[in-house]
PDB file of N, CA and C in Angstrom:
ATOM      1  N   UNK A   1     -11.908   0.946  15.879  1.00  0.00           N
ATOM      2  CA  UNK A   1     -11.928   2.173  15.121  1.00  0.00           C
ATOM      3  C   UNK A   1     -12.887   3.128  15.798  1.00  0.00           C
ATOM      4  N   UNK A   2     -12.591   4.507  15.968  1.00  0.00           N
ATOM      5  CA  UNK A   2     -13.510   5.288  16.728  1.00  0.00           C
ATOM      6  C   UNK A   2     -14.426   5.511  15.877  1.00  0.00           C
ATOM      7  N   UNK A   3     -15.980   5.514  16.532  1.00  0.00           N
ATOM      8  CA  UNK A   3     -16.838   5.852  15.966  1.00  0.00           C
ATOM      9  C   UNK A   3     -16.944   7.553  15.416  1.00  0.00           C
ATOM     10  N   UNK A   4     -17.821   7.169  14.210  1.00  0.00           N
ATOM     11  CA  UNK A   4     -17.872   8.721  13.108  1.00  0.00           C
ATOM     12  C   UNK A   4     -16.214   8.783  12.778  1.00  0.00           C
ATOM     13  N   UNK A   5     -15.395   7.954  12.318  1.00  0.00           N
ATOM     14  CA  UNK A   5     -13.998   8.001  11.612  1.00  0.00           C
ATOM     15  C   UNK A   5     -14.305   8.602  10.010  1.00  0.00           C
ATOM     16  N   UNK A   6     -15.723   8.041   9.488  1.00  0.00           N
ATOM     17  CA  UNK A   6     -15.968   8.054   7.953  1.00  0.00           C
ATOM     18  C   UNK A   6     -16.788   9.340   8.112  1.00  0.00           C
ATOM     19  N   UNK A   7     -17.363   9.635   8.913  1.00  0.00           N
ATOM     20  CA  UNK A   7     -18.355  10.932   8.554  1.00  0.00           C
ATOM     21  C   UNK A   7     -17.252  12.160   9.129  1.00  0.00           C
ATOM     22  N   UNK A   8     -16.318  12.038   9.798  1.00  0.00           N
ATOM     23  CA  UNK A   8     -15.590  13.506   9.837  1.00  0.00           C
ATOM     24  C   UNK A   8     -14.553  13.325   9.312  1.00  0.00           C
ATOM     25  N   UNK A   9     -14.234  11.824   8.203  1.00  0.00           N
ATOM     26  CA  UNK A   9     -13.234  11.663   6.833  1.00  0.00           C
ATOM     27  C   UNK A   9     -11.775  11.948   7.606  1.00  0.00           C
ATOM     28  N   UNK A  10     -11.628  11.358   8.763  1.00  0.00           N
ATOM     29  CA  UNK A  10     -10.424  11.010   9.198  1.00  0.00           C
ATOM     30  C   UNK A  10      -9.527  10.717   8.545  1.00  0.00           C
ATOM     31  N   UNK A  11      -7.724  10.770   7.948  1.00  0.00           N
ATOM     32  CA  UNK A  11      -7.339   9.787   7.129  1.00  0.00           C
ATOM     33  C   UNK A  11      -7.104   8.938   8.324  1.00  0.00           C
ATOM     34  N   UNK A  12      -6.458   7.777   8.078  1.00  0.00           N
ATOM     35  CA  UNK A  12      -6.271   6.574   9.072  1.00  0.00           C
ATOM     36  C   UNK A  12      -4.807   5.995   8.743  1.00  0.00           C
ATOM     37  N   UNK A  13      -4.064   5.995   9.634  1.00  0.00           N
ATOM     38  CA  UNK A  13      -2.460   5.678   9.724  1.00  0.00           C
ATOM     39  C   UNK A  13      -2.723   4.164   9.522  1.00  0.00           C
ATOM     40  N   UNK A  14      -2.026   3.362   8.759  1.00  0.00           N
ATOM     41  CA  UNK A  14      -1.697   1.979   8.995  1.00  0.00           C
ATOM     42  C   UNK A  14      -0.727   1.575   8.827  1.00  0.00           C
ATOM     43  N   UNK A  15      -0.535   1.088  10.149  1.00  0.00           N
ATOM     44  CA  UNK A  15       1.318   0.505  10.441  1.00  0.00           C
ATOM     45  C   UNK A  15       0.959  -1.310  10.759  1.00  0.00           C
ATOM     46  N   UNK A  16       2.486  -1.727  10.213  1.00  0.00           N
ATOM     47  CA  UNK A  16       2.693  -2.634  10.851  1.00  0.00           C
ATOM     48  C   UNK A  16       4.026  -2.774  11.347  1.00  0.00           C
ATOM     49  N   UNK A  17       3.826  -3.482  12.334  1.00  0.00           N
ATOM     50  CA  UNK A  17       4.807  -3.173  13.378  1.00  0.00           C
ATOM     51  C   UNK A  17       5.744  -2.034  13.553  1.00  0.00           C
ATOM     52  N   UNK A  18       4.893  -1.159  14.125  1.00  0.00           N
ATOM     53  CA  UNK A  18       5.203  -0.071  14.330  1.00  0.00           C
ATOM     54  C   UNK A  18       5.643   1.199  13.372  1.00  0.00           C
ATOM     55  N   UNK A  19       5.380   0.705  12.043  1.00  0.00           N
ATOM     56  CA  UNK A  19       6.286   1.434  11.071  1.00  0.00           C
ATOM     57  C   UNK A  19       5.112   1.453  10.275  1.00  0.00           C
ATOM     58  N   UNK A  20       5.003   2.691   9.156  1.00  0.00           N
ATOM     59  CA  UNK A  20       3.476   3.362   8.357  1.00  0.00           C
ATOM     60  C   UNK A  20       3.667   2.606   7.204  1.00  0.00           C
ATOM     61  N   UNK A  21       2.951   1.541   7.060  1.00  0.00           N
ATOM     62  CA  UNK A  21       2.589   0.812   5.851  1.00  0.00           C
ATOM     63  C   UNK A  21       1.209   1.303   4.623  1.00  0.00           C
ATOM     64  N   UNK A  22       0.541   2.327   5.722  1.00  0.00           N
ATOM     65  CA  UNK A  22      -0.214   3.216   4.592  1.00  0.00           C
ATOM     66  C   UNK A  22      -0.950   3.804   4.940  1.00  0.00           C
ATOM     67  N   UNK A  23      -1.890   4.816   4.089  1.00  0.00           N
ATOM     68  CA  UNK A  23      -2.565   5.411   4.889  1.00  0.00           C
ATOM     69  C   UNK A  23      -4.021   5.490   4.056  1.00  0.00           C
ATOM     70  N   UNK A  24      -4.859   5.241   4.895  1.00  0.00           N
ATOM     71  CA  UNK A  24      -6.529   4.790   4.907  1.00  0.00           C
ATOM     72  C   UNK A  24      -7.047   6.718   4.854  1.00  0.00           C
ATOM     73  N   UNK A  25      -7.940   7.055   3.382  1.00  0.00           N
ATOM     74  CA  UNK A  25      -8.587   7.914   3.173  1.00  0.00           C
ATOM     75  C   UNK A  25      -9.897   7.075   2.880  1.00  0.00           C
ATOM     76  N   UNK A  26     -11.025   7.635   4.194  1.00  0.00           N
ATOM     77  CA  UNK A  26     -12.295   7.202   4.094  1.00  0.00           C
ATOM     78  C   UNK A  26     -13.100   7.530   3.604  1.00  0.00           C
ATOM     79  N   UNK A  27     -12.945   8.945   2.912  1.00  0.00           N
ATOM     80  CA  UNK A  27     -13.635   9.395   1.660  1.00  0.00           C
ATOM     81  C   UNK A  27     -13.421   9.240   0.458  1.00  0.00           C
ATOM     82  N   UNK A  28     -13.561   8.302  -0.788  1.00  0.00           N
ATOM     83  CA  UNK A  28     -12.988   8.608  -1.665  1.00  0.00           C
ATOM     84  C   UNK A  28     -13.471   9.264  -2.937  1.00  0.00           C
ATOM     85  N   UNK A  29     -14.381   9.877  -2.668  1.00  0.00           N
ATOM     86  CA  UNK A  29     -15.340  11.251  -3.329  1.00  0.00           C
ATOM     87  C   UNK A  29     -14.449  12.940  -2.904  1.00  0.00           C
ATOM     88  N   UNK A  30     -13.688  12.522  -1.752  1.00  0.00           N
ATOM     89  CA  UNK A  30     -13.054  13.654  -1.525  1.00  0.00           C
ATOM     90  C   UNK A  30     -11.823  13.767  -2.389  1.00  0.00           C
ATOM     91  N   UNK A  31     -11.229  15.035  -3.318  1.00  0.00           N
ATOM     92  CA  UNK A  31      -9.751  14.650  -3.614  1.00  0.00           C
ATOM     93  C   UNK A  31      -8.924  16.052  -2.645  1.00  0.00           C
ATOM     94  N   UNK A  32      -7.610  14.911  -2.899  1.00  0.00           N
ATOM     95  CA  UNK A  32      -6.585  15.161  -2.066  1.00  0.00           C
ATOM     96  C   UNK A  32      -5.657  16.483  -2.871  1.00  0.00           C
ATOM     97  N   UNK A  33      -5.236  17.487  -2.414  1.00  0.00           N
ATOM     98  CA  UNK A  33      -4.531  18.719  -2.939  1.00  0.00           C
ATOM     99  C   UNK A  33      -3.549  17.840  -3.671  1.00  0.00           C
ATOM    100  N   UNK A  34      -2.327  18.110  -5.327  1.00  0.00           N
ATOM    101  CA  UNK A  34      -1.831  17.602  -5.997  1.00  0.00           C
ATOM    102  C   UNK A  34      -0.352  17.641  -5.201  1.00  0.00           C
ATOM    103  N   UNK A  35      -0.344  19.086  -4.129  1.00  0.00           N
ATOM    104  CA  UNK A  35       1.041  18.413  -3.713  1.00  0.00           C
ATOM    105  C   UNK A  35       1.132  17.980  -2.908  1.00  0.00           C
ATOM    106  N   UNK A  36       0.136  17.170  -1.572  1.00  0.00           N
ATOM    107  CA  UNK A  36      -0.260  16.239  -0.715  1.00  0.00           C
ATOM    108  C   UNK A  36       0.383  14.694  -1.158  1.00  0.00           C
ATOM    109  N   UNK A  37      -0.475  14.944  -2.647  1.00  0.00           N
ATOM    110  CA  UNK A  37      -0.465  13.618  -3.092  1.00  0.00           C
ATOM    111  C   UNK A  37       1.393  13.103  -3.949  1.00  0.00           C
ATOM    112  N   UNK A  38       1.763  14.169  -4.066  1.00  0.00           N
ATOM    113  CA  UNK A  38       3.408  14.215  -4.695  1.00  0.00           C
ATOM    114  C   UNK A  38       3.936  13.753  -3.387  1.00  0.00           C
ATOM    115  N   UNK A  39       3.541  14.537  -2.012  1.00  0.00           N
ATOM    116  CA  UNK A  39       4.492  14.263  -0.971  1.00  0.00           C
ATOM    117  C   UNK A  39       4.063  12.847  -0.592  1.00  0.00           C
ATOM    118  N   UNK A  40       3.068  12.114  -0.413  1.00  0.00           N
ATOM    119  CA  UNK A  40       2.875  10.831  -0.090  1.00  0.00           C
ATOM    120  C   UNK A  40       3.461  10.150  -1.134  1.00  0.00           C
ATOM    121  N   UNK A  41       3.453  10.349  -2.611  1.00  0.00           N
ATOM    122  CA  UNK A  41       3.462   9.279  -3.269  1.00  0.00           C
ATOM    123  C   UNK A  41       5.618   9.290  -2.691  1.00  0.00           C
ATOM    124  N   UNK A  42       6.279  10.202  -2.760  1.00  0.00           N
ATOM    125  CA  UNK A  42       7.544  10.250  -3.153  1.00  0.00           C
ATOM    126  C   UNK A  42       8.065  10.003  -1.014  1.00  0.00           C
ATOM    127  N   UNK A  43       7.990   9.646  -0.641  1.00  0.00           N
ATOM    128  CA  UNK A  43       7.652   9.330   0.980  1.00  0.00           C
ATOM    129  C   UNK A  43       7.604   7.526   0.963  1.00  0.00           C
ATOM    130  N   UNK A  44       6.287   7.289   0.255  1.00  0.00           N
ATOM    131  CA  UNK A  44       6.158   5.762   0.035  1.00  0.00           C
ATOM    132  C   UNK A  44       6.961   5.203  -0.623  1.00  0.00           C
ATOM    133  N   UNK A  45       7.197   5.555  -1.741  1.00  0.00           N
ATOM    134  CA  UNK A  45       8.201   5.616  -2.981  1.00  0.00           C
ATOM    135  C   UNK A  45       9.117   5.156  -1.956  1.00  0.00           C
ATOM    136  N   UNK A  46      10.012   6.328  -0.931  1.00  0.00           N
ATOM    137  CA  UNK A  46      11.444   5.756  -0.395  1.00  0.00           C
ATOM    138  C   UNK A  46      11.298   4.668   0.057  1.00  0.00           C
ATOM    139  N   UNK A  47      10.521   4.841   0.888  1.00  0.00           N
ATOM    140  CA  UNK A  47      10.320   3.453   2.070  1.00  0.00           C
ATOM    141  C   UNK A  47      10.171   2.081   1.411  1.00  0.00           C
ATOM    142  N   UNK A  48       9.622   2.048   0.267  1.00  0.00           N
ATOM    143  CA  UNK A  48       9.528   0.491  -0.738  1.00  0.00           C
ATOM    144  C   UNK A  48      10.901   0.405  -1.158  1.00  0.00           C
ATOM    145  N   UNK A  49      11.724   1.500  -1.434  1.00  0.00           N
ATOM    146  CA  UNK A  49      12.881   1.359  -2.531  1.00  0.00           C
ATOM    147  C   UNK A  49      13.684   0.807  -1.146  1.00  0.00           C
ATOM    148  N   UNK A  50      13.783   1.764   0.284  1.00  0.00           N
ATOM    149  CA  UNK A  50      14.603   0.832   1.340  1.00  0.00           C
ATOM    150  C   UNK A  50      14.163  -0.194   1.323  1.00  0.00           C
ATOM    151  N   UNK A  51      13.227  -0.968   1.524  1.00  0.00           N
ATOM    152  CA  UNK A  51      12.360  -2.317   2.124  1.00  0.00           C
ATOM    153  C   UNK A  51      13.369  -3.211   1.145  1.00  0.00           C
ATOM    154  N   UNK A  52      13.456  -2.738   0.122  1.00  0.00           N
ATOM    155  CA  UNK A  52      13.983  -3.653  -1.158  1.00  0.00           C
ATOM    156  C   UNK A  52      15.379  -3.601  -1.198  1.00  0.00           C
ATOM    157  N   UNK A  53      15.803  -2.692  -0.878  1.00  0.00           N
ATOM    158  CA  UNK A  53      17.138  -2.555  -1.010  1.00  0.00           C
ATOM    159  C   UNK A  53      17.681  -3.210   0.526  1.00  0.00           C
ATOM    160  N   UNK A  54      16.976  -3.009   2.027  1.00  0.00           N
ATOM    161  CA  UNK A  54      17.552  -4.005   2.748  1.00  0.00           C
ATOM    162  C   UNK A  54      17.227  -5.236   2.926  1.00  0.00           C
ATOM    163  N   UNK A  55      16.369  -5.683   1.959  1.00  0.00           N
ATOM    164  CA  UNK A  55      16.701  -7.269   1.574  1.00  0.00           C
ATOM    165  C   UNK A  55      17.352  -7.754   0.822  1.00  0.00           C
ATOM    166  N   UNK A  56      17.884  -6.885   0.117  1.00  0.00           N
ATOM    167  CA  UNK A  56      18.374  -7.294  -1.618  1.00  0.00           C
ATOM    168  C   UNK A  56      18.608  -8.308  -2.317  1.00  0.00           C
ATOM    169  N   UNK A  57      16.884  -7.193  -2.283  1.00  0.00           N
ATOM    170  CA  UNK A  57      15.933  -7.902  -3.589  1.00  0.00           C
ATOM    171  C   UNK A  57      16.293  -7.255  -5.168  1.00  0.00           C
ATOM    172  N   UNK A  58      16.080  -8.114  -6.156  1.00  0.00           N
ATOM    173  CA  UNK A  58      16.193  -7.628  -7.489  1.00  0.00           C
ATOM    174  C   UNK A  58      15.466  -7.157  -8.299  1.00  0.00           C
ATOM    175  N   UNK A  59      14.805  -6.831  -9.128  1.00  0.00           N
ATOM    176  CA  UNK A  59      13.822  -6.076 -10.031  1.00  0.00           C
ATOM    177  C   UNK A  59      12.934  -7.707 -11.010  1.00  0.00           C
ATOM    178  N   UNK A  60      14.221  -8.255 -10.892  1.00  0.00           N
ATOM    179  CA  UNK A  60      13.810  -9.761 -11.389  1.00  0.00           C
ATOM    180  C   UNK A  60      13.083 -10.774 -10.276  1.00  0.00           C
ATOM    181  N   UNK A  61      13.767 -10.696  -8.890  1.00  0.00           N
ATOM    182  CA  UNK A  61      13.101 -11.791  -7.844  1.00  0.00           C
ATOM    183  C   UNK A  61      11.922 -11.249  -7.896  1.00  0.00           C
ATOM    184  N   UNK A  62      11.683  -9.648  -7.918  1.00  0.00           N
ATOM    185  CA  UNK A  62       9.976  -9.076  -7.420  1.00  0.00           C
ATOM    186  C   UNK A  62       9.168  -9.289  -8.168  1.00  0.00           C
ATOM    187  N   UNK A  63       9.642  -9.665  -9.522  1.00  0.00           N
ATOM    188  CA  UNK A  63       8.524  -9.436 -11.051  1.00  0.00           C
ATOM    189  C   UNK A  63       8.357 -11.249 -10.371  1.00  0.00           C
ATOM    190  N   UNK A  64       9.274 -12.341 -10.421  1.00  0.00           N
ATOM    191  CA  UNK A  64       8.908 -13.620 -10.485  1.00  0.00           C
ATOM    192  C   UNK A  64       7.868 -13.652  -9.186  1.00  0.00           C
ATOM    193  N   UNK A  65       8.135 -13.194  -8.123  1.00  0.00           N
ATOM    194  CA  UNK A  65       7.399 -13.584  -7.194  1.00  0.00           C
ATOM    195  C   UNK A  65       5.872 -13.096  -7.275  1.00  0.00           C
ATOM    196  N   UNK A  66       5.971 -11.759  -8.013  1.00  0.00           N
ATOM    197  CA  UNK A  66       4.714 -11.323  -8.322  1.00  0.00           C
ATOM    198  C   UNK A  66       4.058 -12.209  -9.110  1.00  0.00           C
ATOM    199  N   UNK A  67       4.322 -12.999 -10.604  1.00  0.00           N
ATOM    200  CA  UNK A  67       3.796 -13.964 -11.158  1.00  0.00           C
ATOM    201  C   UNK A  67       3.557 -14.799 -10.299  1.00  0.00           C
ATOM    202  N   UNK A  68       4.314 -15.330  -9.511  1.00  0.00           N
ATOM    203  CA  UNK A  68       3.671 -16.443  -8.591  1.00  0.00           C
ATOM    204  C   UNK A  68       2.646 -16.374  -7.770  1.00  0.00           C
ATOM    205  N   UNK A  69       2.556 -15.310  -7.550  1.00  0.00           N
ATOM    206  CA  UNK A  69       1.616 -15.455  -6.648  1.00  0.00           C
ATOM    207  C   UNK A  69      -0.016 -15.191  -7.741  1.00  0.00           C
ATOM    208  N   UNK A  70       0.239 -14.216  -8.934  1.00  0.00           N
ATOM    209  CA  UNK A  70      -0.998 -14.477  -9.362  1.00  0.00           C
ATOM    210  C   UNK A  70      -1.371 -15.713  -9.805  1.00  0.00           C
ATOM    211  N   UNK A  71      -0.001 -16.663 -10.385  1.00  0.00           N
ATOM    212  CA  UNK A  71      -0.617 -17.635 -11.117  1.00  0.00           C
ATOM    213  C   UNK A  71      -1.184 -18.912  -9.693  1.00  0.00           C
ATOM    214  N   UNK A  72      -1.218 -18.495  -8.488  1.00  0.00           N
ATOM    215  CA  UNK A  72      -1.700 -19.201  -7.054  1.00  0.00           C
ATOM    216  C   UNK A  72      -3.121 -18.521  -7.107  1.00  0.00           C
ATOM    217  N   UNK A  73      -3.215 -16.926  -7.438  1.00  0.00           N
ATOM    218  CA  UNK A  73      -4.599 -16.716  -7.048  1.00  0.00           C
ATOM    219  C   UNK A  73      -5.701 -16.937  -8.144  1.00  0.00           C
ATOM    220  N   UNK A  74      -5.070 -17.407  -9.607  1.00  0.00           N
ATOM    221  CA  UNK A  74      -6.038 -17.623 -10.460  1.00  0.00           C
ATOM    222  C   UNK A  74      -6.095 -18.885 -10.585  1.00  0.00           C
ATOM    223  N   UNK A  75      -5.531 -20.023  -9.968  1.00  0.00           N
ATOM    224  CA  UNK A  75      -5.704 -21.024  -9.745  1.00  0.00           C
ATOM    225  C   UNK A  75      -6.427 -21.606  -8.820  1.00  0.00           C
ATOM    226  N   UNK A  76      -6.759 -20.843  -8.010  1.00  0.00           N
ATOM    227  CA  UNK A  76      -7.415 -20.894  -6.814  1.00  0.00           C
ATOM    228  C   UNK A  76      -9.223 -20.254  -6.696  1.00  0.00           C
ATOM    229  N   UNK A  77      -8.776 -18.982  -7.882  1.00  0.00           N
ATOM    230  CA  UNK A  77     -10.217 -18.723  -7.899  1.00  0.00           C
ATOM    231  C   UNK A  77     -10.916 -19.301  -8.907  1.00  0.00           C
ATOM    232  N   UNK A  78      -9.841 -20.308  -9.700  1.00  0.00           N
ATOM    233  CA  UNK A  78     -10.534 -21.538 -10.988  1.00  0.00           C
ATOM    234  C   UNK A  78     -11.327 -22.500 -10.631  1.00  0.00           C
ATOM    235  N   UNK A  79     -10.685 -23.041  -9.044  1.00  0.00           N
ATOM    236  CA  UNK A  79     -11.413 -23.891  -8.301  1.00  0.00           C
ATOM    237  C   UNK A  79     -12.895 -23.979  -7.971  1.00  0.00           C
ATOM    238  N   UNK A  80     -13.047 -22.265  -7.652  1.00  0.00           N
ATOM    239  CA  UNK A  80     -14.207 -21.859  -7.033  1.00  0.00           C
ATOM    240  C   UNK A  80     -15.590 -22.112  -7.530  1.00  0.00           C
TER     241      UNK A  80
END
C-alpha cells in the first residue's frame, strides 16, 4: 500500500481477480456526497444480483448457507 494512502484519504479499489469486489474508504469521519453513495450502492447491487444469477443461486440456498456459516462461527467462538 503506498505510503500516506490514509492521510490524503485515498479511496482504495479492491478486486479479486481482476474484477472490483469493493471499495476501501480510509476515512470514515469523512462522508461521501448522497449521490456517490446511490451510484455505488446500485453498481454493487448489479454485480451481486449477476454473481447470483450466474450461478443460480436461490434466495433460499443464500439464506441456508448464510445460517451455516454463522452457526460454524458461533460454534467456534464457543470454543474459545
Amino acid at each position: 500500500m503506498p505510503q500516506g494512502c490514509y492521510e490524503r484519504r485515498i479511496p482504495i479499489l479492491v478486486t479479486r481477480r481482476g474484477r472490483l469486489a469493493g471499495i476501501f474508504f480510509p476515512s470514515p469521519e469523512a462522508t461521501l456526497p448522497i449521490e456517490l453513495k446511490r451510484e455505488l450502492f446500485a453498481v454493487l447491487s448489479a454485480e451481486v444480483a449477476r454473481q447470483i444469477s450466474k450461478r443460480g443461486l436461490t434466495e433460499e440456498e443464500i439464506l441456508a448457507d448464510f445460517r451455516s456459516w454463522r452457526t460454524k462461527r458461533r460454534e467456534a467462538s464457543s470454543r474459545r
